[in-house]
C-alpha atoms as a PDB file:
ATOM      1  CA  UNK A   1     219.541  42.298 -59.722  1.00  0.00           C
ATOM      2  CA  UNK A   2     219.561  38.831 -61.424  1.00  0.00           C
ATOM      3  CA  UNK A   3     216.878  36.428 -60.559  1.00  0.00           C
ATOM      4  CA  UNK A   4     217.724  33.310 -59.063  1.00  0.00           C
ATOM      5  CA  UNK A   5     216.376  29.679 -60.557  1.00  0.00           C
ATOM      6  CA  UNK A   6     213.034  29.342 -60.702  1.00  0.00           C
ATOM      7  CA  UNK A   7     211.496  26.754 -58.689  1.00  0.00           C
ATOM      8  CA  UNK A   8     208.748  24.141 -58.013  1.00  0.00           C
ATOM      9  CA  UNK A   9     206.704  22.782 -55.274  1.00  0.00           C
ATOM     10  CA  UNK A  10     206.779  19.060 -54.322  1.00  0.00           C
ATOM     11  CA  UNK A  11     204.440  17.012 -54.537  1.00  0.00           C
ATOM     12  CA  UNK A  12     203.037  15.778 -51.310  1.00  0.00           C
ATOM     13  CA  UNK A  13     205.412  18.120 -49.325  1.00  0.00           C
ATOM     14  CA  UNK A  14     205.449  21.780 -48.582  1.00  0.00           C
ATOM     15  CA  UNK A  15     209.386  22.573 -49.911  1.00  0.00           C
ATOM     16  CA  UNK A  16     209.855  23.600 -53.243  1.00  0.00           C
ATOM     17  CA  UNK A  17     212.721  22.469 -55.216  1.00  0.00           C
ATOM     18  CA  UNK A  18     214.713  24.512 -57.697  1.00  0.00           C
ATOM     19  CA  UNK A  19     214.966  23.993 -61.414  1.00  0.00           C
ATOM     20  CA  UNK A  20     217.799  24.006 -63.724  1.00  0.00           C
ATOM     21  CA  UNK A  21     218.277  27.711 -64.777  1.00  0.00           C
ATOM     22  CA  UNK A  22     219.777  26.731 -68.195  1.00  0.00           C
ATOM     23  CA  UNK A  23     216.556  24.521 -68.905  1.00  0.00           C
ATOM     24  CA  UNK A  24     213.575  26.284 -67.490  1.00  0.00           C
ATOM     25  CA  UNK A  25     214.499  30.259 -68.399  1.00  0.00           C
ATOM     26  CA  UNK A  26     214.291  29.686 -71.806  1.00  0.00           C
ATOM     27  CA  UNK A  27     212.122  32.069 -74.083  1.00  0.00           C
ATOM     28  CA  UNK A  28     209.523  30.526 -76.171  1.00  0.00           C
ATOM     29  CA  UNK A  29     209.622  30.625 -79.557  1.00  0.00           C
ATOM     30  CA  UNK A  30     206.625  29.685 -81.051  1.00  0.00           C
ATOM     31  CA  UNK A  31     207.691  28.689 -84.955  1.00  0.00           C
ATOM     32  CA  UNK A  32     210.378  26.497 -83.669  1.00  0.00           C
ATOM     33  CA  UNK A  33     207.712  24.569 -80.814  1.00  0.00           C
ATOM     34  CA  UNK A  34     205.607  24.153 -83.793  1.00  0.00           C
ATOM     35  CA  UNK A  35     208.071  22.346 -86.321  1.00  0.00           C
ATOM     36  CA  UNK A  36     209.327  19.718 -83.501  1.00  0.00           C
ATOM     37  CA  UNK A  37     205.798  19.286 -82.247  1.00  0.00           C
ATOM     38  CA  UNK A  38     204.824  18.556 -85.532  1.00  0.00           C
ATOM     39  CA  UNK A  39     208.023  16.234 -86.556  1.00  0.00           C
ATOM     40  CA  UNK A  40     207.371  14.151 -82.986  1.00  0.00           C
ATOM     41  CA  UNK A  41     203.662  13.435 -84.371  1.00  0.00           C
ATOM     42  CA  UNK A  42     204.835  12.847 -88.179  1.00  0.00           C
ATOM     43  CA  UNK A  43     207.604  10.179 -86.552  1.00  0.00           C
ATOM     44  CA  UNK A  44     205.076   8.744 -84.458  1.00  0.00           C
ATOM     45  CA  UNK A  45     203.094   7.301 -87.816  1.00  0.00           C
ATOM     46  CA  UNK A  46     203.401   4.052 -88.805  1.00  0.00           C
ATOM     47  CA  UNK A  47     203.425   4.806 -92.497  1.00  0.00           C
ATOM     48  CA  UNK A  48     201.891   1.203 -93.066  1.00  0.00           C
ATOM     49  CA  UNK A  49     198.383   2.533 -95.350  1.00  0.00           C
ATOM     50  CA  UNK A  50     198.346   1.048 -98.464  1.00  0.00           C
ATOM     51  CA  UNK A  51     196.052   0.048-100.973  1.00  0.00           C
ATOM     52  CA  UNK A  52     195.955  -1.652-104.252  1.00  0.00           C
ATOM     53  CA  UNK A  53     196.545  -0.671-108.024  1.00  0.00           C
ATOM     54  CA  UNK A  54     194.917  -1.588-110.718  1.00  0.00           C
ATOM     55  CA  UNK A  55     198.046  -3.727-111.720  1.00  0.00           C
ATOM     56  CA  UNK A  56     197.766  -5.257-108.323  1.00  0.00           C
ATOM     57  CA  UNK A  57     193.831  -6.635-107.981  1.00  0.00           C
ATOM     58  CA  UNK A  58     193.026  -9.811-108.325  1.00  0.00           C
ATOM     59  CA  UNK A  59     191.439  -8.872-111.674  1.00  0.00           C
ATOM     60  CA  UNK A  60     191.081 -11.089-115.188  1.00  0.00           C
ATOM     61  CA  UNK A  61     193.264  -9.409-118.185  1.00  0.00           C
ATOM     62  CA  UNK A  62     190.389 -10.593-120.600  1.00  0.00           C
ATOM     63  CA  UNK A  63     188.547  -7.869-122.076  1.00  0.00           C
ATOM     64  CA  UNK A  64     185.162  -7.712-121.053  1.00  0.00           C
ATOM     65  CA  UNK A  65     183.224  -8.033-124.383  1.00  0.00           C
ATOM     66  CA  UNK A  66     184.404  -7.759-128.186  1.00  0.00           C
ATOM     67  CA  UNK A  67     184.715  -4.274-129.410  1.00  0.00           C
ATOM     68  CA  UNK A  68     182.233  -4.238-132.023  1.00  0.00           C
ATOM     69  CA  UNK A  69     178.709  -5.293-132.252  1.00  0.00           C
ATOM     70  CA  UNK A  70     177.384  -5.570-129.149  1.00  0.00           C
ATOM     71  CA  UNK A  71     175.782  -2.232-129.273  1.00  0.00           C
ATOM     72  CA  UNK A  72     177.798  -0.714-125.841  1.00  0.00           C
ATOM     73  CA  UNK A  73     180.296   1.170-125.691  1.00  0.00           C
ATOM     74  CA  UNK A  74     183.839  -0.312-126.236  1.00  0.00           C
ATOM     75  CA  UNK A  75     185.851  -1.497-122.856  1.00  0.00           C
ATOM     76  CA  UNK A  76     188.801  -2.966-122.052  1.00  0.00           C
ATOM     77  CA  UNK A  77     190.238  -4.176-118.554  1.00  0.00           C
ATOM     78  CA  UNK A  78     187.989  -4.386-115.569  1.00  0.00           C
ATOM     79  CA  UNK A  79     190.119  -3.501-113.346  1.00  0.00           C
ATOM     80  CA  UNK A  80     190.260   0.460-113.877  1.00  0.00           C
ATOM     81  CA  UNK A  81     189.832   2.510-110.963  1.00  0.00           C
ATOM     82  CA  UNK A  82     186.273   3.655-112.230  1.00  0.00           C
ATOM     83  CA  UNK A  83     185.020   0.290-112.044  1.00  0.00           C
ATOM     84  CA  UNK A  84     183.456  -1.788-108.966  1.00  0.00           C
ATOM     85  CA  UNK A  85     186.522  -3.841-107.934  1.00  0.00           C
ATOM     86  CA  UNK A  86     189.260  -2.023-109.435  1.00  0.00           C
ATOM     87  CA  UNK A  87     192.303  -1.280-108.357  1.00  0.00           C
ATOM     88  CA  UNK A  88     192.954   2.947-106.475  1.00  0.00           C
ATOM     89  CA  UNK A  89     194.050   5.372-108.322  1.00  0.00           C
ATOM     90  CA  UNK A  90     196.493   7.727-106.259  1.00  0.00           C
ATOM     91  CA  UNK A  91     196.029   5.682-103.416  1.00  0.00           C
ATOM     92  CA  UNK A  92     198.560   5.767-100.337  1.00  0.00           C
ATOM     93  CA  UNK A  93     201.443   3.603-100.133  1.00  0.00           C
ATOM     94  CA  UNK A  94     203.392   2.500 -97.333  1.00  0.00           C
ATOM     95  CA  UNK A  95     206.070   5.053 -96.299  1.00  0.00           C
ATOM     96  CA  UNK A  96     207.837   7.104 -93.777  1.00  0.00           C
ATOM     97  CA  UNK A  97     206.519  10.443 -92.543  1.00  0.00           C
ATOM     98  CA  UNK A  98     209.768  12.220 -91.241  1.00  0.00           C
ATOM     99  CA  UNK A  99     210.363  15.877 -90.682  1.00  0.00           C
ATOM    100  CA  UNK A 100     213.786  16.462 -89.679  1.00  0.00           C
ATOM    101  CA  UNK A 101     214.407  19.158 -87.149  1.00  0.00           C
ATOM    102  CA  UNK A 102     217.987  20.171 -86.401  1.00  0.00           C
ATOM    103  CA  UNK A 103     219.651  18.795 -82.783  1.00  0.00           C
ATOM    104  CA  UNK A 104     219.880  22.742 -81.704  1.00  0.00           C
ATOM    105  CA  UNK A 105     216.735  23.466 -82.686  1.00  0.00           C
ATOM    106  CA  UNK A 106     214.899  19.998 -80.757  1.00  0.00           C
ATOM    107  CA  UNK A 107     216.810  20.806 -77.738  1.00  0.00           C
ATOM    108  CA  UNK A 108     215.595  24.509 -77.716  1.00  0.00           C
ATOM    109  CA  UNK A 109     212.414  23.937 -78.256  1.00  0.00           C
ATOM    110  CA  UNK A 110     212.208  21.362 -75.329  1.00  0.00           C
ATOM    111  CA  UNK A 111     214.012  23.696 -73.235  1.00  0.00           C
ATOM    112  CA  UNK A 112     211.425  26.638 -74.168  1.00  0.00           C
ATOM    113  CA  UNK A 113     208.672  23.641 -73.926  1.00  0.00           C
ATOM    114  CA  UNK A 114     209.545  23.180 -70.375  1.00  0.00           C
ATOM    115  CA  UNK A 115     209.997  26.774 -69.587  1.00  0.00           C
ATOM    116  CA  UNK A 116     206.032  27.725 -70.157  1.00  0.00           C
ATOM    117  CA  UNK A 117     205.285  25.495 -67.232  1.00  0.00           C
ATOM    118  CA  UNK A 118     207.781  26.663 -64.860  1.00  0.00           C
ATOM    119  CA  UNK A 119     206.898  30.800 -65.768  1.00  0.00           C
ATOM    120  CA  UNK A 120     203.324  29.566 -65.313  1.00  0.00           C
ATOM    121  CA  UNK A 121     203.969  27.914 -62.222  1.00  0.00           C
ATOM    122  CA  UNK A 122     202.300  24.485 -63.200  1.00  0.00           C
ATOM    123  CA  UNK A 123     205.138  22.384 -62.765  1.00  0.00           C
ATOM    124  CA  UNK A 124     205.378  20.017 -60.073  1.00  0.00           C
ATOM    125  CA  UNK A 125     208.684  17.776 -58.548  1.00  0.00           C
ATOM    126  CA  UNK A 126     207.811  14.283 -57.566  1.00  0.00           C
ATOM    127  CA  UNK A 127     209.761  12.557 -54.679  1.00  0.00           C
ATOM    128  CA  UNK A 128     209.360   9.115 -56.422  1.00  0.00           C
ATOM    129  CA  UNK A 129     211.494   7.474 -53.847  1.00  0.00           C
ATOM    130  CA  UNK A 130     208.099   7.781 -51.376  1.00  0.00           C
ATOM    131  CA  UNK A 131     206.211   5.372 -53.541  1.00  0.00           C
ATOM    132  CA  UNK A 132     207.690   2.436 -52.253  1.00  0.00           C
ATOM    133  CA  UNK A 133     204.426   0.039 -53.724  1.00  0.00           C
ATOM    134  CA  UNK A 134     202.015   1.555 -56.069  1.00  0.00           C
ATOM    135  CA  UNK A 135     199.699   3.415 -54.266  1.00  0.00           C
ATOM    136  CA  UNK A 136     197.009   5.337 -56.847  1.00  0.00           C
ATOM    137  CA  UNK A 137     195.279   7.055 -53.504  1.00  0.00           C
ATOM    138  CA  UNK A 138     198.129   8.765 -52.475  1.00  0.00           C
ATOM    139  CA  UNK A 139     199.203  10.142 -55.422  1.00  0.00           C
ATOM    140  CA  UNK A 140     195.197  11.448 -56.474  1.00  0.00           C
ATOM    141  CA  UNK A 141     195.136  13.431 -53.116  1.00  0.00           C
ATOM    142  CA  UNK A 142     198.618  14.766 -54.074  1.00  0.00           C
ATOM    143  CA  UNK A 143     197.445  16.336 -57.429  1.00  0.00           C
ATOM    144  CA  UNK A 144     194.621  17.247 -55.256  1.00  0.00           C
ATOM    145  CA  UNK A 145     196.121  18.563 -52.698  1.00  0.00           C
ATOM    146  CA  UNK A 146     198.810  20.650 -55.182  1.00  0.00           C
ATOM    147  CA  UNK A 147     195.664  21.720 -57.874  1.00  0.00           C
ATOM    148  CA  UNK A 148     196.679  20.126 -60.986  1.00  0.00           C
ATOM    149  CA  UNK A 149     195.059  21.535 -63.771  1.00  0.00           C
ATOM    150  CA  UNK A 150     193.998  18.383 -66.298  1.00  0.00           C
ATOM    151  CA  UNK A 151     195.006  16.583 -68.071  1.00  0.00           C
ATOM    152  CA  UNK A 152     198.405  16.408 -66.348  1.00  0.00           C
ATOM    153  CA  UNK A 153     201.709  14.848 -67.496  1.00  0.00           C
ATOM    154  CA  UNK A 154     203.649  13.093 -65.098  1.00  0.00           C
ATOM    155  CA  UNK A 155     207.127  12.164 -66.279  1.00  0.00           C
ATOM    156  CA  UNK A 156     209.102   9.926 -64.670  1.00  0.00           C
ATOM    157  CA  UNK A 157     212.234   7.583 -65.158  1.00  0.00           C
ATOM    158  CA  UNK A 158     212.037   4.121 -66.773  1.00  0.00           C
ATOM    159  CA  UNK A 159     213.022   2.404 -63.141  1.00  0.00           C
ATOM    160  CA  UNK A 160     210.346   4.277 -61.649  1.00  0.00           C
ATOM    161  CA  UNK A 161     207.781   1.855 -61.789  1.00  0.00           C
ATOM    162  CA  UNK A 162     206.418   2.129 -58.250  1.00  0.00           C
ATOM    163  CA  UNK A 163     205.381   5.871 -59.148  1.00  0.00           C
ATOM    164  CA  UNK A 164     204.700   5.449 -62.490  1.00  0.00           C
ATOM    165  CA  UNK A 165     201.597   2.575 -61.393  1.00  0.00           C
ATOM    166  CA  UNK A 166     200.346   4.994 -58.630  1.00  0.00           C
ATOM    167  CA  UNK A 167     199.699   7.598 -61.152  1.00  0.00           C
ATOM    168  CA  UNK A 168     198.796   6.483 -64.135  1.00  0.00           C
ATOM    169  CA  UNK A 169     195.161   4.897 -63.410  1.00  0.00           C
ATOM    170  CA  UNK A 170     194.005   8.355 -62.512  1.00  0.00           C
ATOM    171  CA  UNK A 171     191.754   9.930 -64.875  1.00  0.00           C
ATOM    172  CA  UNK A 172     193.141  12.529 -67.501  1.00  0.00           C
ATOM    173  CA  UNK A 173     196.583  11.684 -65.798  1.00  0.00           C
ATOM    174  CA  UNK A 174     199.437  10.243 -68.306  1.00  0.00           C
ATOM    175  CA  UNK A 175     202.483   8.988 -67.118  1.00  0.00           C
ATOM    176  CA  UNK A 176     205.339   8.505 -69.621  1.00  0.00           C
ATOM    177  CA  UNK A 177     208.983   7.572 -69.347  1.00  0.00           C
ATOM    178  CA  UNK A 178     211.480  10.544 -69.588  1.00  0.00           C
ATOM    179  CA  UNK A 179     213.366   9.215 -72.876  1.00  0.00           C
ATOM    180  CA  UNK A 180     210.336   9.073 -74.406  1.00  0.00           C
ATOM    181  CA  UNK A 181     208.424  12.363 -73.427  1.00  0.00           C
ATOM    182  CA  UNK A 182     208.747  15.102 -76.302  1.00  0.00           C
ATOM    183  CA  UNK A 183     207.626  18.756 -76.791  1.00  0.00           C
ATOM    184  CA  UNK A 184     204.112  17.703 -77.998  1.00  0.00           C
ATOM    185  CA  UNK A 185     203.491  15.725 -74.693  1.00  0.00           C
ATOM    186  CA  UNK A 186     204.728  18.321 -72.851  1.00  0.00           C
ATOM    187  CA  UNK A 187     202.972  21.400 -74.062  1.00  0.00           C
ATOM    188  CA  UNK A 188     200.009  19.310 -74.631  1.00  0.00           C
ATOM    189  CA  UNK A 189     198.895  18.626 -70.933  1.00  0.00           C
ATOM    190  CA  UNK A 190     197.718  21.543 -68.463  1.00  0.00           C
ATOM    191  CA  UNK A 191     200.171  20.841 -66.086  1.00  0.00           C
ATOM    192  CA  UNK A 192     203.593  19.075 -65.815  1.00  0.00           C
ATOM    193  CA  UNK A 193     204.891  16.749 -62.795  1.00  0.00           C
ATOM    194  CA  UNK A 194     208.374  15.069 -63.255  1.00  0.00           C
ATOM    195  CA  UNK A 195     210.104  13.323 -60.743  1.00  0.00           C
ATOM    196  CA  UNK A 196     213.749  14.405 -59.799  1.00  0.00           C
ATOM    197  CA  UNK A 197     215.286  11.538 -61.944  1.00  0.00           C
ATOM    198  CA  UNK A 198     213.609  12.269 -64.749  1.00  0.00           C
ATOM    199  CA  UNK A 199     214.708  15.949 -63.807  1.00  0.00           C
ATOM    200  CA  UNK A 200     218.147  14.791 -65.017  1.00  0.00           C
ATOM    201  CA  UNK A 201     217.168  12.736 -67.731  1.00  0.00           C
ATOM    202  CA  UNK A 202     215.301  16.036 -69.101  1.00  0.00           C
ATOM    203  CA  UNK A 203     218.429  18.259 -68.302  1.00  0.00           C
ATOM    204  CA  UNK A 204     220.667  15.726 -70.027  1.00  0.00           C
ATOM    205  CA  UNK A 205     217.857  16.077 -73.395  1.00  0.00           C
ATOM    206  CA  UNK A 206     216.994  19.736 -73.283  1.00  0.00           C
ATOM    207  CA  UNK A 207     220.642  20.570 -72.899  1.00  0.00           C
ATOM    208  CA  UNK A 208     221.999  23.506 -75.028  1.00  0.00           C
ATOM    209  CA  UNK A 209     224.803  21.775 -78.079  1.00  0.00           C
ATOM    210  CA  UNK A 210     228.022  23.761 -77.432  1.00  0.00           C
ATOM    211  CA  UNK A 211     230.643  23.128 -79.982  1.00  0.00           C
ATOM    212  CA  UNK A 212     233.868  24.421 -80.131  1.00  0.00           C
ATOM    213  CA  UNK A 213     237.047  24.410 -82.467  1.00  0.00           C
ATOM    214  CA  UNK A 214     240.934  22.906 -80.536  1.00  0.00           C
ATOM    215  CA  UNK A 215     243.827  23.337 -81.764  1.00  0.00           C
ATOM    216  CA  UNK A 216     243.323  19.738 -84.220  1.00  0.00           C
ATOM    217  CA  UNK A 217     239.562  21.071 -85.193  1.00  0.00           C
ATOM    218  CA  UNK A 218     238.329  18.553 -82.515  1.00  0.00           C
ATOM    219  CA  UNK A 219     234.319  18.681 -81.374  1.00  0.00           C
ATOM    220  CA  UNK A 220     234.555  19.879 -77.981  1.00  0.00           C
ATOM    221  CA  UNK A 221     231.194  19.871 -75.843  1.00  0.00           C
ATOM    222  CA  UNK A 222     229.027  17.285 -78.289  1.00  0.00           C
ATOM    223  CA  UNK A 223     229.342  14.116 -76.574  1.00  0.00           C
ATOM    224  CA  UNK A 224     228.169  11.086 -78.755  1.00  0.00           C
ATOM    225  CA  UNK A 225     226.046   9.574 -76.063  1.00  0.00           C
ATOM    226  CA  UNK A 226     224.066  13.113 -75.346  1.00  0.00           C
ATOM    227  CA  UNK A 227     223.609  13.396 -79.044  1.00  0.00           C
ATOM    228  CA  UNK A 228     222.355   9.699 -79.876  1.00  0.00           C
ATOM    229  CA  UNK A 229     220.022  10.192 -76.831  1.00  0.00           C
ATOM    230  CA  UNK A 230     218.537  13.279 -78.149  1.00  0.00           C
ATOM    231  CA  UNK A 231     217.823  11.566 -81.157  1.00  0.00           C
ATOM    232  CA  UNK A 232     215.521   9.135 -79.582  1.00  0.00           C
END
C-alpha cells in the first residue's frame, strides 16, 4: 500500500502540513550531493588572490654588481623570487573557480538534499504570514517549543522580511532567501524550517527536468524561466 506525502509540523501550531511528494521522497545519492555541494562553495569564491611576478615588482633592471672581481658570486636581477623583495614564483592569480554540474543532476541533488530532512523528521513549515512585525521572541520559543536541533536553517522568501528579522538574530539560526539557499546550506544545518512560500520557490528549483520530443523536435517540459532560475 503506497505511502502518502510525507509531512511536517508547523511552527508555532500543532497541524502538520504536507510536503511535495516529487521533492521530499527522493533517495540520496551521496556522490552526486557531494559534486554540487562542492561546485556551490567553488562558485561562491571570489577568485580575486593575486600576487606579483618578478616581471611585475617595483624592482631596478640594473645588475647588482659587475660580474667579475668583486670576489662574490656572480648575480643578476634582484628581483628573483629567491631574493628579499622579489617578485612570487607560482603565485595565484586572479580567476574563476567553477565546477559545472549538470541542470538534472543540481536539481536531484537538491531534491535528495531536502529529502534527508523530511525522512529524518527535522523539517519544519513556517506560517510567515503570523509575523506581522519582527518579533525575535516569538520565533526563539517556536524553535523551542518544536526542538530544533542547531544550527538551524530557516528559508524563507525574499518578501518575507517580517519573518526573516524575527529569526535571524537568534543564535546558530541562519535565515537565507529561497533563490539563494543551495544543497550545501541545506545539508549543512541540523535542522531545516522553510516557510510555505519558499515551499514553492524550492518546488519550482528542485523540480525534476522532463524533456520530451513533438512532432517538430520541440522541448516540451523545460521552460526557460525554470531553467535560468535554477541556474542562479
Amino acid at each position: 500500500m503506497a505511502s502518502g506525502p510525507p509531512k511536517a509540523p508547523v511552527l508555532g501550531k500543532q497541524s502538520k502540513a504536507s510536503l511535495p511528494g516529487e521533492v521530499f521522497s527522493e533517495a540520496l545519492h551521496p556522490s552526486l550531493l557531494h559534486e554540487t555541494a562542492r561546485a556551490e562553495a567553488a562558485a561562491r569564491r571570489r577568485g580575486t588572490a593575486s600576487t606579483l611576478g618578478r616581471g611585475e615588482v617595483s624592482m631596478t633592471g640594473a645588475k647588482a654588481w659587475r660580474q667579475k672581481g668583486t670576489g662574490r658570486a656572480r648575480v643578476g636581477a634582484l628581483s628573483v623570487p629567491h631574493r628579499r623583495g622579489g617578485g612570487v614564483a607560482f603565485g595565484p592569480k586572479p580567476h574563476k573557480h567553477v565546477v559545472k554540474v549538470n541542470r538534472k543532476a543540481r536539481r536531484r541533488a537538491l531534491r535528495g538534499a531536502l529529502s534527508v530532512h523530511a525522512e529524518r523528521g527535522s523539517i519544519a513549515v513556517l506560517d510567515a504570514s503570523t509575523f506581522a512585525e519582527p518579533a525575535t521572541r516569538r520565533a526563539a520559543e517556536a524553535l523551542e517549543k518544536w526542538g530544533a536541533k542547531r544550527p538551524t536553517l530557516v528559508v524563507v522568501d525574499a518578501e518575507e522580511t517580517a519573518a526573516a528579522k524575527s529569526f535571524r538574530n537568534i543564535p546558530r539560526v541562519a535565515v537565507m532567501p529561497a533563490t539563494a539557499a543551495g544543497v550545501a546550506d541545506i545539508v549543512g544545518h541540523a535542522s531545516l524550517v522553510v516557510s510555505e512560500r519558499a515551499l514553492e520557490v524550492l518546488k519550482a528549483r528542485a523540480a525534476d527536468v522532463k524533456r520530451g520530443g513533438g512532432a517538430d523536435g520541440s522541448t516540451v517540459g523545460s521552460p526557460r524561466s525554470a531553467d535560468a532560475e535554477a541556474d542562479e
